[in-house]
C-alpha atoms as a PDB file:
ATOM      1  CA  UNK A   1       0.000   0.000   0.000  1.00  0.00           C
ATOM      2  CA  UNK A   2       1.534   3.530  -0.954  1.00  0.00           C
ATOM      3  CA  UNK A   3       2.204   5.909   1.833  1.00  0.00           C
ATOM      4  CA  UNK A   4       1.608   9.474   1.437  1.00  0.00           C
ATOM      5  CA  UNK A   5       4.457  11.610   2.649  1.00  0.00           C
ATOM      6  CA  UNK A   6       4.993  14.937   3.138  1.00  0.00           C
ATOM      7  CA  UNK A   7       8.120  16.663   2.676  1.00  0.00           C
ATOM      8  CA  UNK A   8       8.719  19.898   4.316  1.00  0.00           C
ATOM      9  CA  UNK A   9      12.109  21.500   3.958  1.00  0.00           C
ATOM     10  CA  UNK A  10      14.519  23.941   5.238  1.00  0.00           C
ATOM     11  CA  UNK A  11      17.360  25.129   6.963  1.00  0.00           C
ATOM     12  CA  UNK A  12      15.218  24.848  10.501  1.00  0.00           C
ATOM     13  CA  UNK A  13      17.880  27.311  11.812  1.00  0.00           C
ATOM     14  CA  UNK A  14      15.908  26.896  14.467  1.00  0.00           C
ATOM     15  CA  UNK A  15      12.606  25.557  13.547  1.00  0.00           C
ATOM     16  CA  UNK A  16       9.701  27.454  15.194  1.00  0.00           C
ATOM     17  CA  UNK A  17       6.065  27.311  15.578  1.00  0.00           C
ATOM     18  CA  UNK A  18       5.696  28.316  12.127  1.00  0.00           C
ATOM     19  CA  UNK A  19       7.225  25.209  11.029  1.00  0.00           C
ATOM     20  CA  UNK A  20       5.418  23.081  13.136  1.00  0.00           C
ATOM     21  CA  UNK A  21       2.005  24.488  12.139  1.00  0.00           C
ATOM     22  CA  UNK A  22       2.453  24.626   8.085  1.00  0.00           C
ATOM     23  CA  UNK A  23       3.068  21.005   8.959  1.00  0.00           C
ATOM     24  CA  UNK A  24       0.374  20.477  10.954  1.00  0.00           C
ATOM     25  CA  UNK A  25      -2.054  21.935   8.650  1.00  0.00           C
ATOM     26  CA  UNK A  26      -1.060  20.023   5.734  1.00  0.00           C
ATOM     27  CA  UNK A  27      -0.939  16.433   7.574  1.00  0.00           C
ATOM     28  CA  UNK A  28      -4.454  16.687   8.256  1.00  0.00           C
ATOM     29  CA  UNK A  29      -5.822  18.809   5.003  1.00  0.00           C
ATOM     30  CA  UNK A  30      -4.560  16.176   2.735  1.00  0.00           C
ATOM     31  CA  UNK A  31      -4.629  13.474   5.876  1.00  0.00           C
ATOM     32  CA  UNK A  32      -1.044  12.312   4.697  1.00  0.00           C
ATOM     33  CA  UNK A  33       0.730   9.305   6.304  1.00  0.00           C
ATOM     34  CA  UNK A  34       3.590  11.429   7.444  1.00  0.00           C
ATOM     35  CA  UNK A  35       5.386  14.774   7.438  1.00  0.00           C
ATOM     36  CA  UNK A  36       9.145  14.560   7.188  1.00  0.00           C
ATOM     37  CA  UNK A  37      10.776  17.479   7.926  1.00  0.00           C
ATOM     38  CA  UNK A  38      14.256  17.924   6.232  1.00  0.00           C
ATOM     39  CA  UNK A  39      16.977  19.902   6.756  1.00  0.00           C
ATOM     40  CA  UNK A  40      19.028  21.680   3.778  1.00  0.00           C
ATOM     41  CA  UNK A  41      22.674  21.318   3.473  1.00  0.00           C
ATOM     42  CA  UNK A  42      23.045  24.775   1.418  1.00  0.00           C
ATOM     43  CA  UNK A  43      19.712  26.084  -0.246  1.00  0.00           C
ATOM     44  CA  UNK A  44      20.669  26.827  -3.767  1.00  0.00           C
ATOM     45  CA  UNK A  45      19.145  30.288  -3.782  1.00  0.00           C
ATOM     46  CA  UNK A  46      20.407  31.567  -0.186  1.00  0.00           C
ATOM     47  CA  UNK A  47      23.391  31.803   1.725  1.00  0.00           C
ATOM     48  CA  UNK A  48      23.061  30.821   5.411  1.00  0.00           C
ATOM     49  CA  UNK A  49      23.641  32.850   7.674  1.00  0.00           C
ATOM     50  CA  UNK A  50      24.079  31.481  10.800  1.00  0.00           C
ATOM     51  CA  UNK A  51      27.427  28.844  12.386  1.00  0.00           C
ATOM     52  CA  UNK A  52      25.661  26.103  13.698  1.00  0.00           C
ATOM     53  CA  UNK A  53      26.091  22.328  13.038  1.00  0.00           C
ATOM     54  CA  UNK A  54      24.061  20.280  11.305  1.00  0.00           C
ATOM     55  CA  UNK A  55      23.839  18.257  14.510  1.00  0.00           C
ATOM     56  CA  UNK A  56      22.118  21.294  16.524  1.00  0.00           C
ATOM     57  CA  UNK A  57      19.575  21.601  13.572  1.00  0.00           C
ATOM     58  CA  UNK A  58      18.652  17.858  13.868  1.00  0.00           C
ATOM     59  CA  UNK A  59      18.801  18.262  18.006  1.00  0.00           C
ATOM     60  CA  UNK A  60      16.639  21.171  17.466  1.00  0.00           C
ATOM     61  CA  UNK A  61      13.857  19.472  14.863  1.00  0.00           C
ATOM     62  CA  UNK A  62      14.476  16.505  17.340  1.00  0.00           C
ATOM     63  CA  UNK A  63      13.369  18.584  20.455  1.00  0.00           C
ATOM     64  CA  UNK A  64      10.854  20.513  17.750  1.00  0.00           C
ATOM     65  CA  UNK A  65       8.770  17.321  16.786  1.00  0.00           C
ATOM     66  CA  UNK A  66       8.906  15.629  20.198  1.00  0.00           C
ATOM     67  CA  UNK A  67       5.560  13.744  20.896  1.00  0.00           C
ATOM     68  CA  UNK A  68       4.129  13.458  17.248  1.00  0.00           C
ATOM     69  CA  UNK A  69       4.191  10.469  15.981  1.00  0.00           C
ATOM     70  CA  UNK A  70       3.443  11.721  12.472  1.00  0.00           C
ATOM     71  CA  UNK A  71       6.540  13.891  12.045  1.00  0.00           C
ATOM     72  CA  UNK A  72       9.751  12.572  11.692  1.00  0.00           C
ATOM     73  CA  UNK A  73      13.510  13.851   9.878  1.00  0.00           C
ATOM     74  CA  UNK A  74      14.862  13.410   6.653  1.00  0.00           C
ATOM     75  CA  UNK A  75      18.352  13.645   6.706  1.00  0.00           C
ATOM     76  CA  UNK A  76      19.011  12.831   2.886  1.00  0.00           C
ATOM     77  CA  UNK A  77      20.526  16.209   2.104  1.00  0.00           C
ATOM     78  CA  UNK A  78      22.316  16.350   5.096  1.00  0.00           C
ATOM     79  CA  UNK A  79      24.848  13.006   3.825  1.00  0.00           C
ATOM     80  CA  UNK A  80      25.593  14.959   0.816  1.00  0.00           C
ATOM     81  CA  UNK A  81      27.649  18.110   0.562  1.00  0.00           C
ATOM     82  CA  UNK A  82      27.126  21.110  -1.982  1.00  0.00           C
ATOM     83  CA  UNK A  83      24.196  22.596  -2.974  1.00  0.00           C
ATOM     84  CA  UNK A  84      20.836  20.948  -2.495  1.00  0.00           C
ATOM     85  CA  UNK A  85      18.663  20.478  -5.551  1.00  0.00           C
ATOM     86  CA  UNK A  86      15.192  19.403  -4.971  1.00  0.00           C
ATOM     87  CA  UNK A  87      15.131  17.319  -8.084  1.00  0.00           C
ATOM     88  CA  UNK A  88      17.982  15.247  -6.817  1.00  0.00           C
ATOM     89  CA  UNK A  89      17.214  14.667  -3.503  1.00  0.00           C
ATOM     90  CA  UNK A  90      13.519  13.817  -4.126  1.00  0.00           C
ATOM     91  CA  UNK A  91      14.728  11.427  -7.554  1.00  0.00           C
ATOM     92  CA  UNK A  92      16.822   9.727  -4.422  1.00  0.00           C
ATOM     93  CA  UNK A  93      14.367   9.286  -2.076  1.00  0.00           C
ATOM     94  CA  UNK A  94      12.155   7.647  -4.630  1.00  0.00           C
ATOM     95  CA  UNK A  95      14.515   5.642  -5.499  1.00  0.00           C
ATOM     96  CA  UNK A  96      14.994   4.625  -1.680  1.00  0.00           C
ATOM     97  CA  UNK A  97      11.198   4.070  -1.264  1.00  0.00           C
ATOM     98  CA  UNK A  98       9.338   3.830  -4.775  1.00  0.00           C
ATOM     99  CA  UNK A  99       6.303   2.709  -2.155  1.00  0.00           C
ATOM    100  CA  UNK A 100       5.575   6.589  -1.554  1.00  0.00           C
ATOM    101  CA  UNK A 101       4.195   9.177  -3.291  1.00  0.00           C
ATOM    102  CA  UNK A 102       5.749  12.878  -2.219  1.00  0.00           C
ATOM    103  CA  UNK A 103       4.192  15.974  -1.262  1.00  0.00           C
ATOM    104  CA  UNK A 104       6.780  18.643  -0.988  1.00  0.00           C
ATOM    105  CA  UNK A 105       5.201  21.558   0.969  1.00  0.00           C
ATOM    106  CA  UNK A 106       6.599  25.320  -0.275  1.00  0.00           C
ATOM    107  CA  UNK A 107       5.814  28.755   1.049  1.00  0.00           C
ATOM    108  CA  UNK A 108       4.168  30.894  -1.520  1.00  0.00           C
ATOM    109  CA  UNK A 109       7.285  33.140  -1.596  1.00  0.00           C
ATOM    110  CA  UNK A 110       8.800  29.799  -3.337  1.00  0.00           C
ATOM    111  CA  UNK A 111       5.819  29.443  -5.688  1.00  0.00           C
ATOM    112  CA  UNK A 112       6.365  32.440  -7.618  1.00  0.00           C
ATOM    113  CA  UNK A 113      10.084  31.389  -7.458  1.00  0.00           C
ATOM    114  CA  UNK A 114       9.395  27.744  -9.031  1.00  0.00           C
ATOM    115  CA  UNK A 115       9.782  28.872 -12.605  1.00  0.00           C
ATOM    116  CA  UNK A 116      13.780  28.708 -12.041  1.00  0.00           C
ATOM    117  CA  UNK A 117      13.909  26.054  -9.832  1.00  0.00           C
ATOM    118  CA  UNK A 118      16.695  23.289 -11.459  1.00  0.00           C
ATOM    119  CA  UNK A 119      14.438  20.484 -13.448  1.00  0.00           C
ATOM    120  CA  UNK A 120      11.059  22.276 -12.651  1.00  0.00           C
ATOM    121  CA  UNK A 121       9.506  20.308 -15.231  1.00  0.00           C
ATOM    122  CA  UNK A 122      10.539  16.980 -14.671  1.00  0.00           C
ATOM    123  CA  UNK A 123      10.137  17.329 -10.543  1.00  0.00           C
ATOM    124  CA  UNK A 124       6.598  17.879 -11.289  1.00  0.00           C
ATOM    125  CA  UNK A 125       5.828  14.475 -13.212  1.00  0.00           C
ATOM    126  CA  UNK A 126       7.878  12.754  -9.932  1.00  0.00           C
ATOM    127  CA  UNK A 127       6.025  15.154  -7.034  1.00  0.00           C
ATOM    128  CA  UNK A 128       3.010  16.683  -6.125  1.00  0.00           C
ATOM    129  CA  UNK A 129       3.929  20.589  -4.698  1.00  0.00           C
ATOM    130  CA  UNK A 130       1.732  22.224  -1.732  1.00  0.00           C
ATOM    131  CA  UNK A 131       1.887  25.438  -1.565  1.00  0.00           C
ATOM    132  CA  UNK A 132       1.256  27.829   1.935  1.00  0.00           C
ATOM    133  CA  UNK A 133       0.123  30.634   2.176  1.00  0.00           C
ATOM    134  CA  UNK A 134       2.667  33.369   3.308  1.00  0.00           C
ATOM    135  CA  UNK A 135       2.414  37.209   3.725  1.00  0.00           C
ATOM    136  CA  UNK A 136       2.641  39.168   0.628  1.00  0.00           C
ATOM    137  CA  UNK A 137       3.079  36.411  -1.700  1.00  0.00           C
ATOM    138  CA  UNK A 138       0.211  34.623  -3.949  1.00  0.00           C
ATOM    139  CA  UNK A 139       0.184  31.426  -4.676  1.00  0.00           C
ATOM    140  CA  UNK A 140      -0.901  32.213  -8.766  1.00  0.00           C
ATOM    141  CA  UNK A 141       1.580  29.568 -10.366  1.00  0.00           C
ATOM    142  CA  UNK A 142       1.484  28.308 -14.169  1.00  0.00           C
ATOM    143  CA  UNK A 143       2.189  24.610 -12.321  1.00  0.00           C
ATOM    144  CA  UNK A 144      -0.324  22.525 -10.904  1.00  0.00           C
ATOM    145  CA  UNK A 145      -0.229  23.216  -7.165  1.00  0.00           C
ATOM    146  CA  UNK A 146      -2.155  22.562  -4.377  1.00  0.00           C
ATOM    147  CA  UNK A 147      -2.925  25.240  -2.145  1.00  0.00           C
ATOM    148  CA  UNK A 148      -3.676  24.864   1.186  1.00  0.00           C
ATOM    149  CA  UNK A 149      -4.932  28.066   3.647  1.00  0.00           C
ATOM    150  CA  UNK A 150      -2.957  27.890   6.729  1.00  0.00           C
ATOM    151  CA  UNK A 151      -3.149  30.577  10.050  1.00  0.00           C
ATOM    152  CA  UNK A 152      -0.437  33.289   9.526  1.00  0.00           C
ATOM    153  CA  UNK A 153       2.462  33.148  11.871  1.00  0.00           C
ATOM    154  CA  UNK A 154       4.743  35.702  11.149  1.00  0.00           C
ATOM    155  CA  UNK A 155       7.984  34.083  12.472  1.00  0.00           C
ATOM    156  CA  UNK A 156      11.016  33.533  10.819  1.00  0.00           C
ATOM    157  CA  UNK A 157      14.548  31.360  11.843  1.00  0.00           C
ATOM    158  CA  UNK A 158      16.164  34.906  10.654  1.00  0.00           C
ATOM    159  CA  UNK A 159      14.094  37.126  13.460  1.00  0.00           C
ATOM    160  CA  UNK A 160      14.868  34.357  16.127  1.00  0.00           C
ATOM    161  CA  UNK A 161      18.349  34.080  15.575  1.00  0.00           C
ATOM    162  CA  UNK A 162      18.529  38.416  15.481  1.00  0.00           C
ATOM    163  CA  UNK A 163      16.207  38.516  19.366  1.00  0.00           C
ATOM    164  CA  UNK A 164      18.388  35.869  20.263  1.00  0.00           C
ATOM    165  CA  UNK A 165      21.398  38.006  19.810  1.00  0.00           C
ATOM    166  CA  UNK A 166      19.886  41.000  20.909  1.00  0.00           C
ATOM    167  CA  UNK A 167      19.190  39.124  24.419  1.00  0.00           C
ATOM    168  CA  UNK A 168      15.395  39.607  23.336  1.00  0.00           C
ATOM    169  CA  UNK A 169      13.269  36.910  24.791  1.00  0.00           C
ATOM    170  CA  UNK A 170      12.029  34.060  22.157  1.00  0.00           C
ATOM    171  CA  UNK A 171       9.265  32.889  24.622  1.00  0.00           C
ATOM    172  CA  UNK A 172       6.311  31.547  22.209  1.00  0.00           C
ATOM    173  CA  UNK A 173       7.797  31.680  19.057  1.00  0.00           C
ATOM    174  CA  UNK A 174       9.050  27.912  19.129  1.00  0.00           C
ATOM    175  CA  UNK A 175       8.886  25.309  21.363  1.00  0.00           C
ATOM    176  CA  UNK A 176      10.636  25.197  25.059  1.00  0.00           C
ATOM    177  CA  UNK A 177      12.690  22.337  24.464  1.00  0.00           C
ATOM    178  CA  UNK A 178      14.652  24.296  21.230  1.00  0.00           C
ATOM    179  CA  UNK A 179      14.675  27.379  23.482  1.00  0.00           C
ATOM    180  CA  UNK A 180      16.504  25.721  26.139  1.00  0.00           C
ATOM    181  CA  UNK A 181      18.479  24.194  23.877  1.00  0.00           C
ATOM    182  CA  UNK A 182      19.696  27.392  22.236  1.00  0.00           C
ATOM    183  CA  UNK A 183      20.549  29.071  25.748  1.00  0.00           C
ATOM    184  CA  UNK A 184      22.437  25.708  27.246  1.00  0.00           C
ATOM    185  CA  UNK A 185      24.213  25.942  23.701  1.00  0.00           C
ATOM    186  CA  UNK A 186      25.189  29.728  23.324  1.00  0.00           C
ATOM    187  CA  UNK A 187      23.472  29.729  19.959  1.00  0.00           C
ATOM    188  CA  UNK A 188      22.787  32.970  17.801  1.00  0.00           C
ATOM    189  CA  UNK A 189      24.735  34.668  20.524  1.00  0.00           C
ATOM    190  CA  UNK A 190      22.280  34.190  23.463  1.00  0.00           C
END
């Protein structure tokens, strides 16, 4: 029996309540199997800006996703180095398990973006995209998306990290066990 899985990634640099609730919204809207978050080695269209290990982002996601038995990681991109092109990783992880069938879940600031995304064409005969709502983007795309309505959460990794180091508190904007994690750890400058 196929498994429907969805894929959700990012840097998670640290992942938030935003994360967790795009995923959320999309388990149950399109009642998949699973939601695998997964972590980027180096996004092809951003540098990253922040020093920490890939082993505090999985720790993080770890702590993040603690308690659901619906979310797990993908660390496929994470075993490779370079640049991270969806169309390879998710032609690899079909190869790894041709019993699933992929829903990788975009903001809609990546939706108008998709046009010059490496392989567009040929990622959309393998995958089916979700697209999320975000503020001040549309999710108008010449592919065949499906768009699901989720709450808007304006938190980003980039506005943590910036309290963080700015001694601001980051109470409510992720979950306790990645804050405490990020002050036992002297992340972002906390």
């Amino acid at each position: 029996m196929r498994k429907k899985i969805g894929i959700l990634g990012g840097t998670f640099d640290p992942p938030h309540l935003g994360h967790l609730i795009i995923a959320n919204e999309v388990y149950h809207h399109l009642q998949l199997d699973e939601i695998q978050f997964m972590p980027n080695q180096e996004p092809p269209h951003k540098e990253r800006e922040s020093h920490t290990t890939n082993r505090d982002r999985i720790r993080m996601l770890e702590l993040a996703i603690q308690g659901n038995p619906f979310f797990s990681i993908e660390k496929i991109e994470l075993e490779r180095k370079g640049r991270s092109y969806t169309y390879d990783t998710m032609k690899m992880l079909m190869e790894r398990n041709p019993e699933n069938d992929y829903y990788f879940i975009i903001g809609s600031d990546m939706v108008e973006y998709l046009p010059h995304w490496y392989q567009v064409d040929e990622l959309f005969k393998m995958i089916k995209f979700v697209g999320v709502n975000r503020p001040n983007y549309q999710l108008e795309s010449p592919y065949p998306i499906i768009q699901i309505e989720v709450p808007f959460i304006e938190i980003s990794s980039s506005m943590i990290r910036k309290r963080s180091k700015n001694g601001e508190s980051i109470n409510y904007l992720l979950p306790y066990g990645v804050i405490n994690y990020i002050e036992e750890n002297q992340l972002y400058g906390s």
